[in-house]
PDB file of N, CA and C in Angstrom:
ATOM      1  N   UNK A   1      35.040 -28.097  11.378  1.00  0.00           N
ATOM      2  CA  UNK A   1      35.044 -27.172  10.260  1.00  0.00           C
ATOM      3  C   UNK A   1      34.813 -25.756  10.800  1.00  0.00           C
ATOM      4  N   UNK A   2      35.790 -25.124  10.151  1.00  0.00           N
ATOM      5  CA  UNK A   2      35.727 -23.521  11.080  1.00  0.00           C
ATOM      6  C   UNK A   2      34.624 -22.888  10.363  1.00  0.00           C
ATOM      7  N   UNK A   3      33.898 -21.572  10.479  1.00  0.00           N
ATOM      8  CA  UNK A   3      32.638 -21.011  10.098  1.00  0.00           C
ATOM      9  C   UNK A   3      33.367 -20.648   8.690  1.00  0.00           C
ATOM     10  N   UNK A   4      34.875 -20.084   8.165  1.00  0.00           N
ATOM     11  CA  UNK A   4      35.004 -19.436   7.071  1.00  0.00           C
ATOM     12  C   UNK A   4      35.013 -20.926   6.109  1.00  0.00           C
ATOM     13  N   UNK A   5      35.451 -21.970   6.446  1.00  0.00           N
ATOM     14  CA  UNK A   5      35.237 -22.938   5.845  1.00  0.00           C
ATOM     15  C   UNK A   5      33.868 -23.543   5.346  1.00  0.00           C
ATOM     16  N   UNK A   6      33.071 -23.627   6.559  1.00  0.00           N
ATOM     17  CA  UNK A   6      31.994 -23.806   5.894  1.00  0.00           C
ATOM     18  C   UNK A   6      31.058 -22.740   4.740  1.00  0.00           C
ATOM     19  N   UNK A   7      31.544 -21.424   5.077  1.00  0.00           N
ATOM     20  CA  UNK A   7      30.874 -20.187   3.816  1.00  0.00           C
ATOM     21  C   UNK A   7      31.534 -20.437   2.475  1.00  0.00           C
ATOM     22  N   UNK A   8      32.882 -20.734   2.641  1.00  0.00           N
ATOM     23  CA  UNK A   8      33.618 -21.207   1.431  1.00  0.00           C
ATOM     24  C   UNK A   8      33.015 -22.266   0.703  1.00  0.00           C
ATOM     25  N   UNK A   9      32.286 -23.291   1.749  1.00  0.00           N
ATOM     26  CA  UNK A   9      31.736 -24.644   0.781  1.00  0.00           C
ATOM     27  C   UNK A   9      30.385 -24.163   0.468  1.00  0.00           C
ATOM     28  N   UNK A  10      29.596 -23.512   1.160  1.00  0.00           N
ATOM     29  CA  UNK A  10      28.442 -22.939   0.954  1.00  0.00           C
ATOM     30  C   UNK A  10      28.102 -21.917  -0.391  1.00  0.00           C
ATOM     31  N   UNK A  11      29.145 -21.196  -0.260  1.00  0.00           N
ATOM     32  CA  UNK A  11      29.191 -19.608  -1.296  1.00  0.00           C
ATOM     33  C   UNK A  11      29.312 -21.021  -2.853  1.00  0.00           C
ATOM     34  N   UNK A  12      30.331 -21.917  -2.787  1.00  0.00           N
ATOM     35  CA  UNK A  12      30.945 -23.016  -3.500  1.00  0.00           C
ATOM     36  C   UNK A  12      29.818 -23.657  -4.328  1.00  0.00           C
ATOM     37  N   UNK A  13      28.681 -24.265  -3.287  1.00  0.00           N
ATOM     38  CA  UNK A  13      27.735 -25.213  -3.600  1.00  0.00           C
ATOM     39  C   UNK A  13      26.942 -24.228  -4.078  1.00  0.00           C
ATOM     40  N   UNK A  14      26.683 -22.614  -3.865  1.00  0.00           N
ATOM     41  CA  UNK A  14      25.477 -21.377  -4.417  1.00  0.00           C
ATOM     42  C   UNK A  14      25.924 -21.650  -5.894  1.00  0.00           C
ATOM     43  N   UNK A  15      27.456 -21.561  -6.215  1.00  0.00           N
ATOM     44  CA  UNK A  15      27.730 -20.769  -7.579  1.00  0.00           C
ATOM     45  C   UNK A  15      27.163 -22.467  -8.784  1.00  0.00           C
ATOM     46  N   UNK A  16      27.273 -23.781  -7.966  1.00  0.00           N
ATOM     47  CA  UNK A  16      27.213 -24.923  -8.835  1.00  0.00           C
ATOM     48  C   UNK A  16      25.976 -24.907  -8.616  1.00  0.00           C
ATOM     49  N   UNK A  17      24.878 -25.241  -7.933  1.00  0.00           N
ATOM     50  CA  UNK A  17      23.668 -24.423  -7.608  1.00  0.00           C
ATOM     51  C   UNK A  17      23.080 -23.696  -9.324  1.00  0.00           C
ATOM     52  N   UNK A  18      23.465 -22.618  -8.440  1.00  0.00           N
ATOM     53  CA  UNK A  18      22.851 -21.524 -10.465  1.00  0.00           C
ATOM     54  C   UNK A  18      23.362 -21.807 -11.040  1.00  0.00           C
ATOM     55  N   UNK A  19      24.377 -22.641 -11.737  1.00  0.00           N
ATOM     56  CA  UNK A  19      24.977 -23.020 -12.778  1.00  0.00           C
ATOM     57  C   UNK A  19      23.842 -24.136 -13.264  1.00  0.00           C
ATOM     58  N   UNK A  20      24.087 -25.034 -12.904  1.00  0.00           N
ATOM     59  CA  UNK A  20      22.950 -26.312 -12.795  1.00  0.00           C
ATOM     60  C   UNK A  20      21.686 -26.051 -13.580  1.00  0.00           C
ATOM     61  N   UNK A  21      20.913 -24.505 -12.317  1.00  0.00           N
ATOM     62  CA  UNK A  21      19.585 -24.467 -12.725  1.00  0.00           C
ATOM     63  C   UNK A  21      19.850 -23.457 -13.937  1.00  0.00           C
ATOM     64  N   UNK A  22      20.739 -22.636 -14.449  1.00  0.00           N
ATOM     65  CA  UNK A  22      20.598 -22.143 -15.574  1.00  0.00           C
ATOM     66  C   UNK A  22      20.880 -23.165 -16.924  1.00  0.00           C
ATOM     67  N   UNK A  23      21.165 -23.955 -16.948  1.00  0.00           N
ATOM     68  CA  UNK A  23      21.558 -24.971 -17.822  1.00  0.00           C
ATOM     69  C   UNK A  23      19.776 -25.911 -18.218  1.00  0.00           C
ATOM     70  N   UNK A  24      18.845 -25.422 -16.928  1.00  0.00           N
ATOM     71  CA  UNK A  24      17.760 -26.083 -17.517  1.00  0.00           C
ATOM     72  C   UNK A  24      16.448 -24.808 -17.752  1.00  0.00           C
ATOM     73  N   UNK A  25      17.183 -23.568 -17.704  1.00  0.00           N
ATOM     74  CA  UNK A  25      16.159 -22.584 -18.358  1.00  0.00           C
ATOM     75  C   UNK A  25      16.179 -22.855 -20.256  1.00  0.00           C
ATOM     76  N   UNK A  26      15.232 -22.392 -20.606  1.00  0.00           N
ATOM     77  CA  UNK A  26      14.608 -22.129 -21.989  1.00  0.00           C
ATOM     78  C   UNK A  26      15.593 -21.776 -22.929  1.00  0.00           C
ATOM     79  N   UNK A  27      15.752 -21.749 -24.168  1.00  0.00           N
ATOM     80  CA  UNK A  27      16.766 -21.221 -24.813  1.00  0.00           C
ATOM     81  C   UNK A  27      16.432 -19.676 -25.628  1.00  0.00           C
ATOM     82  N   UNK A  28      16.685 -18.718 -24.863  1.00  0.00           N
ATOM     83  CA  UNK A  28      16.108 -17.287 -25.226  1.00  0.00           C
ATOM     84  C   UNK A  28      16.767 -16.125 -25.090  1.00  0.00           C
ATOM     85  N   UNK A  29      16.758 -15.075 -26.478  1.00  0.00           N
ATOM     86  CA  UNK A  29      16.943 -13.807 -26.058  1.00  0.00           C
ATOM     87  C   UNK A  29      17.453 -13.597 -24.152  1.00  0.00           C
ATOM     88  N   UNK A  30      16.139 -13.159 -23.707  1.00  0.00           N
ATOM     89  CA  UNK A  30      16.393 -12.959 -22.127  1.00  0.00           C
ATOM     90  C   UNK A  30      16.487 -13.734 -21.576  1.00  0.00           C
ATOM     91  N   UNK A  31      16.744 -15.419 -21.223  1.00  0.00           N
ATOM     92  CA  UNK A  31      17.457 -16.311 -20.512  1.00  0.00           C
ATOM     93  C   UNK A  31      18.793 -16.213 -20.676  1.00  0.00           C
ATOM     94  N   UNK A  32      19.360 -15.847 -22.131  1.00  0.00           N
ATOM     95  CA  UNK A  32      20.783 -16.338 -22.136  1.00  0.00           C
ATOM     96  C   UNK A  32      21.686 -14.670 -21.494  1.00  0.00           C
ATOM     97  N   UNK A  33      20.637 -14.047 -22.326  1.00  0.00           N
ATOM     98  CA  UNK A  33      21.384 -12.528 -21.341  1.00  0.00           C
ATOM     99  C   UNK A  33      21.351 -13.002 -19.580  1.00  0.00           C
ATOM    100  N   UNK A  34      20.408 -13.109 -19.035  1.00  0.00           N
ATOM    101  CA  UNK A  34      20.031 -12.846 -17.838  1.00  0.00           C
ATOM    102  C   UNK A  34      20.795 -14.164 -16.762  1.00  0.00           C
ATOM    103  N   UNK A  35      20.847 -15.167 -17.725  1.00  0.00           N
ATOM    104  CA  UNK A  35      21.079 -16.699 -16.896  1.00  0.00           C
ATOM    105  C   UNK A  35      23.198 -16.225 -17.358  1.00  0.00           C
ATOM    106  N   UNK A  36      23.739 -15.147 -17.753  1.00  0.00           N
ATOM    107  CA  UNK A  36      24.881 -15.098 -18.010  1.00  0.00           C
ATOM    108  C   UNK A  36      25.254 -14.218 -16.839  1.00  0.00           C
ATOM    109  N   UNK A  37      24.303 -12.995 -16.649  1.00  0.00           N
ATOM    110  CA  UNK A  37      24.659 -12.369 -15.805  1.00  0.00           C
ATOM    111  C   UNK A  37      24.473 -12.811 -14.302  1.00  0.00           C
ATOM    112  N   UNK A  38      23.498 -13.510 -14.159  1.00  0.00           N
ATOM    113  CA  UNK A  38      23.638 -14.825 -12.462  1.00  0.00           C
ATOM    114  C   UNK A  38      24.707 -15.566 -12.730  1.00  0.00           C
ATOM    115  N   UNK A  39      24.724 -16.835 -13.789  1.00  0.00           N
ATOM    116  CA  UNK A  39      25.996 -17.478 -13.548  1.00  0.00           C
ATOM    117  C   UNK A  39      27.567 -16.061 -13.251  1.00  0.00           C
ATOM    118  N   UNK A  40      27.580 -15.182 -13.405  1.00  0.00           N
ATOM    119  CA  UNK A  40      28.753 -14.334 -13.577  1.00  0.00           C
ATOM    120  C   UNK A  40      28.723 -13.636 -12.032  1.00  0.00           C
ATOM    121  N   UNK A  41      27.523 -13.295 -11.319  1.00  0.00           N
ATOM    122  CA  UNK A  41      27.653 -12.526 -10.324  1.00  0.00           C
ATOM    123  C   UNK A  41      27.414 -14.042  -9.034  1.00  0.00           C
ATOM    124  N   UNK A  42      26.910 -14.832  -9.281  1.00  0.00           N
ATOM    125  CA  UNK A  42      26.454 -16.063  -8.291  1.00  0.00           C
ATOM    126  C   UNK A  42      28.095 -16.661  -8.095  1.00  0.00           C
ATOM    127  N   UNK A  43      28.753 -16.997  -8.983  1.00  0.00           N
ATOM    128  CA  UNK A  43      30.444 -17.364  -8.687  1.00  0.00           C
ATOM    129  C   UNK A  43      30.757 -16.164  -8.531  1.00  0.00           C
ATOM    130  N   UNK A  44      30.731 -15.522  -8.565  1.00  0.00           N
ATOM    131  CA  UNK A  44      31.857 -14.305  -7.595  1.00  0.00           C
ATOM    132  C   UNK A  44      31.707 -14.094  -6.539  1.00  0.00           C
ATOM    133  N   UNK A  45      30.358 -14.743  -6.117  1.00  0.00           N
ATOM    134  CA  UNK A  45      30.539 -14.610  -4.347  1.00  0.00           C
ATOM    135  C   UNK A  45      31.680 -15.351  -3.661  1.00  0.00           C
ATOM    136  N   UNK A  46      31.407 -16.148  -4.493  1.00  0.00           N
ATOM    137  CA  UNK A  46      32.204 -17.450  -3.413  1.00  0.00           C
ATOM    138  C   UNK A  46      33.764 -16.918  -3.822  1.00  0.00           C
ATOM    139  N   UNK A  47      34.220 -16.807  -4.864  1.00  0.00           N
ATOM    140  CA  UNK A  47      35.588 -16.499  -5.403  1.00  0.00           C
ATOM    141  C   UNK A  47      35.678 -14.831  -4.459  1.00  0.00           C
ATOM    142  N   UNK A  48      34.631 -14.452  -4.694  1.00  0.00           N
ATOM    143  CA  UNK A  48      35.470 -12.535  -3.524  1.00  0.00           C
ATOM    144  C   UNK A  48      35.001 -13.361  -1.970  1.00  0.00           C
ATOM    145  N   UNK A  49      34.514 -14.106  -1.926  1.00  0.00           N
ATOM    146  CA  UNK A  49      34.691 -14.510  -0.411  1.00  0.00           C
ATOM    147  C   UNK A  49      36.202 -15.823   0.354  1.00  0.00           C
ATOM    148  N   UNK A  50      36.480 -16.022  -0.815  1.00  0.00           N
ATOM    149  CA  UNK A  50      37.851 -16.479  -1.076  1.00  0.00           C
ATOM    150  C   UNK A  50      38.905 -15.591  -0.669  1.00  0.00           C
ATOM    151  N   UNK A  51      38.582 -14.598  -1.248  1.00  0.00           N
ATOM    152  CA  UNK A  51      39.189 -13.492  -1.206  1.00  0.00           C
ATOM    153  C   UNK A  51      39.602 -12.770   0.111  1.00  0.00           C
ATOM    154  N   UNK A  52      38.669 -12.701   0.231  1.00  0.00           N
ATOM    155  CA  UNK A  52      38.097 -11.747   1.681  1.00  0.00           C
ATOM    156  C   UNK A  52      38.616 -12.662   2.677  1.00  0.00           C
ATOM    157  N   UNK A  53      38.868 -14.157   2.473  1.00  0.00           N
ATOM    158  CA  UNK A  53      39.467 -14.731   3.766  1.00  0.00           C
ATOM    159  C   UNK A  53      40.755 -14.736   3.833  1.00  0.00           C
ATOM    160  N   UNK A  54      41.526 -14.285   2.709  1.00  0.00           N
ATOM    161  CA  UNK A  54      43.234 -14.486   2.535  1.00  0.00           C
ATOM    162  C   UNK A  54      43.549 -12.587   2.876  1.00  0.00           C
ATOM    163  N   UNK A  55      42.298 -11.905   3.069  1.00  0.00           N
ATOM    164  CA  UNK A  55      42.716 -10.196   3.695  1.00  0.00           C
ATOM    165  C   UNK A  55      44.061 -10.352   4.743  1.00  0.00           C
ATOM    166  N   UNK A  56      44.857  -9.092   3.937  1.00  0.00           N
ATOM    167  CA  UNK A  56      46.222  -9.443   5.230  1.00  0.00           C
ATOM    168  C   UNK A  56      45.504  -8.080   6.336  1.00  0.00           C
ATOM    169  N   UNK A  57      44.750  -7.184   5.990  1.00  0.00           N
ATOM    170  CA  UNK A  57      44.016  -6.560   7.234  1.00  0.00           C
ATOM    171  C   UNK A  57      43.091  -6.524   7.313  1.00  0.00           C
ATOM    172  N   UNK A  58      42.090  -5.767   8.436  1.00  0.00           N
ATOM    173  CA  UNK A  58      40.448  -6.093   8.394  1.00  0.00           C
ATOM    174  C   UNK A  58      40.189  -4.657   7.542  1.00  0.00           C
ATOM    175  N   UNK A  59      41.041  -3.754   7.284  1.00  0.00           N
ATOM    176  CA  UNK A  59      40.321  -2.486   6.279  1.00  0.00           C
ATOM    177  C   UNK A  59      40.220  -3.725   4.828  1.00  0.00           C
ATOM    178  N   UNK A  60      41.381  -4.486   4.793  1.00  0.00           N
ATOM    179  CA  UNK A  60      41.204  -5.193   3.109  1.00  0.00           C
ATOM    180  C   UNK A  60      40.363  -6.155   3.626  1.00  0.00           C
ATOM    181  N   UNK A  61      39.719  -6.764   4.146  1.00  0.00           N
ATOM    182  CA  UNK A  61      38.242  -7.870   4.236  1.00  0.00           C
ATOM    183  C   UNK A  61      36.918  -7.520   4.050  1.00  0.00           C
ATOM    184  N   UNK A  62      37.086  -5.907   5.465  1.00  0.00           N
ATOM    185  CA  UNK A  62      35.863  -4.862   4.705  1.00  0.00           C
ATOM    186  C   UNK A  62      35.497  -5.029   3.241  1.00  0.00           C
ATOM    187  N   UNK A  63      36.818  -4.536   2.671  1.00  0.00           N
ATOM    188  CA  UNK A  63      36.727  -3.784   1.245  1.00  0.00           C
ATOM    189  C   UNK A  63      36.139  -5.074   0.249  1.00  0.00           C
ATOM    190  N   UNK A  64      36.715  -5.834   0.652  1.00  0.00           N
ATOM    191  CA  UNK A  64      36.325  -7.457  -0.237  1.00  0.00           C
ATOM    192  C   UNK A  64      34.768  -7.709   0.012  1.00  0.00           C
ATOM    193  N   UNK A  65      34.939  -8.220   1.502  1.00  0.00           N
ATOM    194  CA  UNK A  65      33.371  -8.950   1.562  1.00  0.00           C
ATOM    195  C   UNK A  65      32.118  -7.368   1.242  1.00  0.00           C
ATOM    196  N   UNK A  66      32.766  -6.390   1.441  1.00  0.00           N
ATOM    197  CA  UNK A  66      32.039  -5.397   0.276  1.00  0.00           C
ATOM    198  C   UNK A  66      31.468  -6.128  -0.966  1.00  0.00           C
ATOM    199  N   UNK A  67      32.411  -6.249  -1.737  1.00  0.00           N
ATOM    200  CA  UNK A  67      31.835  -7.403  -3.089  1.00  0.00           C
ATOM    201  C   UNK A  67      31.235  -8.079  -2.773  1.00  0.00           C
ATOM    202  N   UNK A  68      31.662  -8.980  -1.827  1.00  0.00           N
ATOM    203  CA  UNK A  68      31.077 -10.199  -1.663  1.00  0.00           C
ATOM    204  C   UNK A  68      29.230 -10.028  -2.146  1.00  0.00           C
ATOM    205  N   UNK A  69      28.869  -9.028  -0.963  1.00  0.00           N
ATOM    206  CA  UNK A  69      27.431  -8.450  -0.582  1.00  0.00           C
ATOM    207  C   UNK A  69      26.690  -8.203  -1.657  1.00  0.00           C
ATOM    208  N   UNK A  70      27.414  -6.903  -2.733  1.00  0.00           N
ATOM    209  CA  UNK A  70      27.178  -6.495  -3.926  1.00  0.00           C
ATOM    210  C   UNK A  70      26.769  -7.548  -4.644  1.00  0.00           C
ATOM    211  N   UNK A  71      27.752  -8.640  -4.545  1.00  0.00           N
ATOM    212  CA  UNK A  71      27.506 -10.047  -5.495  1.00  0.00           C
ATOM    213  C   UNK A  71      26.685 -10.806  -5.383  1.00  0.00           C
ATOM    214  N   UNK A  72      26.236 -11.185  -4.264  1.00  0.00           N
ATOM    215  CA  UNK A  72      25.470 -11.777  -3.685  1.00  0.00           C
ATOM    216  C   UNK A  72      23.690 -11.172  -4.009  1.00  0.00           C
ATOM    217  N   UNK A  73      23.917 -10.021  -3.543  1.00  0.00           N
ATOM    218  CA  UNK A  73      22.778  -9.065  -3.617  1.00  0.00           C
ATOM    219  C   UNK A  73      22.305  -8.984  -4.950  1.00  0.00           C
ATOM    220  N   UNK A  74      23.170  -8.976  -5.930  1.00  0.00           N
ATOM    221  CA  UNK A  74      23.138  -9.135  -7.286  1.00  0.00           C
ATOM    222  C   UNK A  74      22.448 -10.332  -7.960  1.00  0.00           C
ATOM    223  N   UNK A  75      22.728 -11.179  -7.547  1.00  0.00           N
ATOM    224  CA  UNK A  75      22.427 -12.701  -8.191  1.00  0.00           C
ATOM    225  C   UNK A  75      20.900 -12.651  -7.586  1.00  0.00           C
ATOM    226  N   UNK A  76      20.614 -12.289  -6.136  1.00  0.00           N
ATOM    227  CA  UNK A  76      19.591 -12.144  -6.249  1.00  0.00           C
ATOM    228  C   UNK A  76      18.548 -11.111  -6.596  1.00  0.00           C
ATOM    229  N   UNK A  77      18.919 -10.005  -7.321  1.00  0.00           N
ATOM    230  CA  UNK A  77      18.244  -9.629  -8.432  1.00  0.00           C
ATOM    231  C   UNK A  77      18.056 -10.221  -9.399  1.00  0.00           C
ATOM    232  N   UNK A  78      18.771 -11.324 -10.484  1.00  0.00           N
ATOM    233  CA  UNK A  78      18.839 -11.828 -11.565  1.00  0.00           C
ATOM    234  C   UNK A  78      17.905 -13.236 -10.787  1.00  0.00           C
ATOM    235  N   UNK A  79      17.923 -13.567 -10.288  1.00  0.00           N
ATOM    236  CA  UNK A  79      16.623 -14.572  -9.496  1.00  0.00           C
ATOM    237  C   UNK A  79      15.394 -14.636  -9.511  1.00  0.00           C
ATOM    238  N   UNK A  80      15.307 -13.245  -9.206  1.00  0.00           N
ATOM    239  CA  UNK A  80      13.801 -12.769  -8.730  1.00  0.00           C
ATOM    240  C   UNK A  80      13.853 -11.771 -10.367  1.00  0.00           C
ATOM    241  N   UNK A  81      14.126 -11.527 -11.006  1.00  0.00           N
ATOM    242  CA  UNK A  81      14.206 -10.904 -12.253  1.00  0.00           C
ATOM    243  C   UNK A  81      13.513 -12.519 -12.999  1.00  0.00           C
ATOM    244  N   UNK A  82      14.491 -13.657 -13.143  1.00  0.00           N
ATOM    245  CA  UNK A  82      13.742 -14.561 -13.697  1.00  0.00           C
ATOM    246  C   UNK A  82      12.830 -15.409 -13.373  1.00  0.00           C
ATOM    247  N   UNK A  83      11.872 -15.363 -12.106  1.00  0.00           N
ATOM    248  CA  UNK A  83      11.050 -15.417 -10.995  1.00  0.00           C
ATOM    249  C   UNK A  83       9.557 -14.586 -11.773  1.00  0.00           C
ATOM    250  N   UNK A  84      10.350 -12.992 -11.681  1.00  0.00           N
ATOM    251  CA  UNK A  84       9.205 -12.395 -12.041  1.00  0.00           C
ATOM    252  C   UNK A  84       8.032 -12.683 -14.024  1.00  0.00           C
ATOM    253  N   UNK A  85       9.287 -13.032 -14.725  1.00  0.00           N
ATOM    254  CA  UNK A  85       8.991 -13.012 -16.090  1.00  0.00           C
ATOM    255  C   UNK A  85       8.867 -15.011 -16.250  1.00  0.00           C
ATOM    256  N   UNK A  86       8.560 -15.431 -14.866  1.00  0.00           N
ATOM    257  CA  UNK A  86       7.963 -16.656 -15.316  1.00  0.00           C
ATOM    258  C   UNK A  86       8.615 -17.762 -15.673  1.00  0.00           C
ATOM    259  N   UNK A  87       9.936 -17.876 -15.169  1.00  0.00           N
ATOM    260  CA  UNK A  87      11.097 -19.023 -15.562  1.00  0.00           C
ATOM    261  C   UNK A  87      11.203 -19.838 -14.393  1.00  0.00           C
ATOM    262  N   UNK A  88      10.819 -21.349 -14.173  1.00  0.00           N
ATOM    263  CA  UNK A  88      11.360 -22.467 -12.957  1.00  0.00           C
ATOM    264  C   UNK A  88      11.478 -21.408 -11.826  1.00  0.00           C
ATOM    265  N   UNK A  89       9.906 -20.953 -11.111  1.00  0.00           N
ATOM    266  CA  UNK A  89       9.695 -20.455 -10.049  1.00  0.00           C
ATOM    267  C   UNK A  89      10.177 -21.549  -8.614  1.00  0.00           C
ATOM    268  N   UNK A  90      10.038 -22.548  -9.050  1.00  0.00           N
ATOM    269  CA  UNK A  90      10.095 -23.771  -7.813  1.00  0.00           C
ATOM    270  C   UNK A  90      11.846 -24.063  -7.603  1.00  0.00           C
ATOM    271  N   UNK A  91      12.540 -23.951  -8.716  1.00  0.00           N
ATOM    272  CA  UNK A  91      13.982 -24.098  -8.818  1.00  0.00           C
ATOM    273  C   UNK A  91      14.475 -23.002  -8.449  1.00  0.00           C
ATOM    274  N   UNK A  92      13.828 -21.832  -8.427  1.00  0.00           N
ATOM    275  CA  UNK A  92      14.621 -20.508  -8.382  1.00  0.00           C
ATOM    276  C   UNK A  92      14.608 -20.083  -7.084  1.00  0.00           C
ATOM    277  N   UNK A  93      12.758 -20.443  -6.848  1.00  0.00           N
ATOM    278  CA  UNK A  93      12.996 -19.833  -5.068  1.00  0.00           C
ATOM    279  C   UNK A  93      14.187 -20.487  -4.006  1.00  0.00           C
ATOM    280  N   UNK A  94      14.371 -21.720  -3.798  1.00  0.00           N
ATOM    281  CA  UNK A  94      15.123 -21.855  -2.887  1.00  0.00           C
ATOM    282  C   UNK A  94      17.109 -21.610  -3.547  1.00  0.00           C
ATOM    283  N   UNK A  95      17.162 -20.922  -4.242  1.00  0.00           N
ATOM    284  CA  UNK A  95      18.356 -20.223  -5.108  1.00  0.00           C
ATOM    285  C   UNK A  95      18.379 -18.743  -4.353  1.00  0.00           C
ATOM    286  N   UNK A  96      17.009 -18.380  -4.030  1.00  0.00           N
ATOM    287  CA  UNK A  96      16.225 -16.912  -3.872  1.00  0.00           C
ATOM    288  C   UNK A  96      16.825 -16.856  -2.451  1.00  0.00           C
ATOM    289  N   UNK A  97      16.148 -17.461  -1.910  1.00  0.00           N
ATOM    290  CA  UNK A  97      16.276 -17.735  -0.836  1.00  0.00           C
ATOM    291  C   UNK A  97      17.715 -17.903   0.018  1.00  0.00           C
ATOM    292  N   UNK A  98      18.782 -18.530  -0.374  1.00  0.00           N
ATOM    293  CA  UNK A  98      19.889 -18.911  -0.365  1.00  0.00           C
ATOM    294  C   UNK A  98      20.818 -17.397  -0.143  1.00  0.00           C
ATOM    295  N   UNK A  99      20.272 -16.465  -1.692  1.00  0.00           N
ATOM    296  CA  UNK A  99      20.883 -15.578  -2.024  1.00  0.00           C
ATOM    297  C   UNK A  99      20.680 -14.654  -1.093  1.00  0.00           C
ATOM    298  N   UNK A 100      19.890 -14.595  -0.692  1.00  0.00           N
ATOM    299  CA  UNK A 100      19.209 -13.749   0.419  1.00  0.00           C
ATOM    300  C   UNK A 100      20.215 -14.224   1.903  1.00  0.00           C
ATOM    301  N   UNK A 101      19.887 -15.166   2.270  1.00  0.00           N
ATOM    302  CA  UNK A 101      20.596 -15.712   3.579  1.00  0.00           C
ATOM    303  C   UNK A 101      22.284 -15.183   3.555  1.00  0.00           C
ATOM    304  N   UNK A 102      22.694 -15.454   2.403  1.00  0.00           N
ATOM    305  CA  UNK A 102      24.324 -15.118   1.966  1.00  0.00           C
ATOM    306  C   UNK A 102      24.658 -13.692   2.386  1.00  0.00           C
ATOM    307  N   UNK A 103      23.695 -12.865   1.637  1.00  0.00           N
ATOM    308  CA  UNK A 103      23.707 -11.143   1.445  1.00  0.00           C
ATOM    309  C   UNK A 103      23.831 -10.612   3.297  1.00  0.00           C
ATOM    310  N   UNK A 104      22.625 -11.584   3.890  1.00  0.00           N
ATOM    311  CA  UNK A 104      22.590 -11.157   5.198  1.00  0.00           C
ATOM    312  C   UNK A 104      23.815 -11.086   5.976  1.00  0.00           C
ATOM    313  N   UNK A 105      24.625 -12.776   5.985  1.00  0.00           N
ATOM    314  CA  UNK A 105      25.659 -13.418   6.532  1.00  0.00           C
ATOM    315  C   UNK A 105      26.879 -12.785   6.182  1.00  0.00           C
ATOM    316  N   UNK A 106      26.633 -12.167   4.975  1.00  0.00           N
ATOM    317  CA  UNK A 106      28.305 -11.024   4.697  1.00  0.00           C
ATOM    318  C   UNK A 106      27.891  -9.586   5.201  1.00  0.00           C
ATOM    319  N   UNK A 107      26.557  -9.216   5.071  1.00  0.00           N
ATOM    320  CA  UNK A 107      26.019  -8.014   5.883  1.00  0.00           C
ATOM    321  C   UNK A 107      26.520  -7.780   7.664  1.00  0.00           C
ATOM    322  N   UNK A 108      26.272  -9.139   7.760  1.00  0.00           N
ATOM    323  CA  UNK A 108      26.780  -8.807   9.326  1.00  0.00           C
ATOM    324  C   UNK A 108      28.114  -9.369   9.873  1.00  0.00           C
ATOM    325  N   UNK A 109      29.164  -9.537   8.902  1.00  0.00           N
ATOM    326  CA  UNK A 109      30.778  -9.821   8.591  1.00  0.00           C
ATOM    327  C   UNK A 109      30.911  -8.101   8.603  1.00  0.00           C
ATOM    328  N   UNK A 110      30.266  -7.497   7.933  1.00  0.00           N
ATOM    329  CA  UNK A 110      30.870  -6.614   6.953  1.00  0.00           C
ATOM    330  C   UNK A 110      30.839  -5.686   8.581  1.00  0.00           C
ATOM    331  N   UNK A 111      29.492  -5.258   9.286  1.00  0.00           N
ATOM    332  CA  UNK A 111      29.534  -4.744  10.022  1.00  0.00           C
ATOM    333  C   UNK A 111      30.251  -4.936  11.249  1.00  0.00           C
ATOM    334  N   UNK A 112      30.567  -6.000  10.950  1.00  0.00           N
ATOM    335  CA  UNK A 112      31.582  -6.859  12.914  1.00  0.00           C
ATOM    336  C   UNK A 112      32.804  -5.724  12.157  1.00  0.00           C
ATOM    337  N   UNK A 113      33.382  -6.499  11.388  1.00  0.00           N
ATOM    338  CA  UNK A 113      34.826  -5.947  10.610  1.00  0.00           C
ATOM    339  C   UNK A 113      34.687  -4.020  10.432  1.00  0.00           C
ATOM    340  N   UNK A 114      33.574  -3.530  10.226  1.00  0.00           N
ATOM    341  CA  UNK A 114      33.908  -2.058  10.335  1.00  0.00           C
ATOM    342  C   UNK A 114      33.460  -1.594  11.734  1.00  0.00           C
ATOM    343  N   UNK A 115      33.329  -2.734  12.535  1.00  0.00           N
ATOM    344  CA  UNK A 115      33.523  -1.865  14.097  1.00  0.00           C
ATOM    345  C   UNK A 115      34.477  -2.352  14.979  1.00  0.00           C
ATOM    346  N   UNK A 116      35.376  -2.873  13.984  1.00  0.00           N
ATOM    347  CA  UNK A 116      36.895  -3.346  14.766  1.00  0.00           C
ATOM    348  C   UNK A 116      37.810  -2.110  14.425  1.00  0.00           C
TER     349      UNK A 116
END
């Protein structure tokens, strides 16, 4: 399995992942806002990292796994957002965690690709 393959199943298993654990948050005002905007930014990693592997140059992979990062980086705001106000701390951290590892792993894509 080549490394973009395995981020593809990885980014894949993040977005079913928060899907899952938002399906067993509370039914609320700020869960359904907040558990809409993770499920929405947590699948777009994997779908702009989809993306980012079909780039016909490395300026268009930059520009993608750009998103990717944003997205990534994102979800884990909406994590640690429902972390902080007290929602399935034990389900969320290793989500947290995940999101974090991802952000890094396109962080240092992003930088190989803008010093080619």
């Amino acid at each position: 399995m080549t490394k973009a393959d395995e981020l593809k199943r990885r980014t894949k298993a993040f977005a079913v992942d928060v899907v899952l654990f938002c399906r067993t948050l509370p039914r609320s005002l700020e869960t359904y806002r907040t558990s809409g905007q993770l499920i929405g930014s947590a699948t777009s990693v994997g779908s702009n990292y989809r993306a980012a592997c079909r780039a016909r140059s490395h300026k268009e992979f930059a520009a993608k796994i750009g998103t990717v990062i944003e997205e990534a980086d994102e979800s884990n705001f909406w994590l640690d957002l429902l972390i902080t106000l007290g929602h399935c701390a034990a389900t969320a951290e290793p989500l947290l965690k995940e999101a974090d590892e991802l952000t890094a792993i396109f962080v240092a894509s992003s930088n190989t690709a803008h010093s080619r």
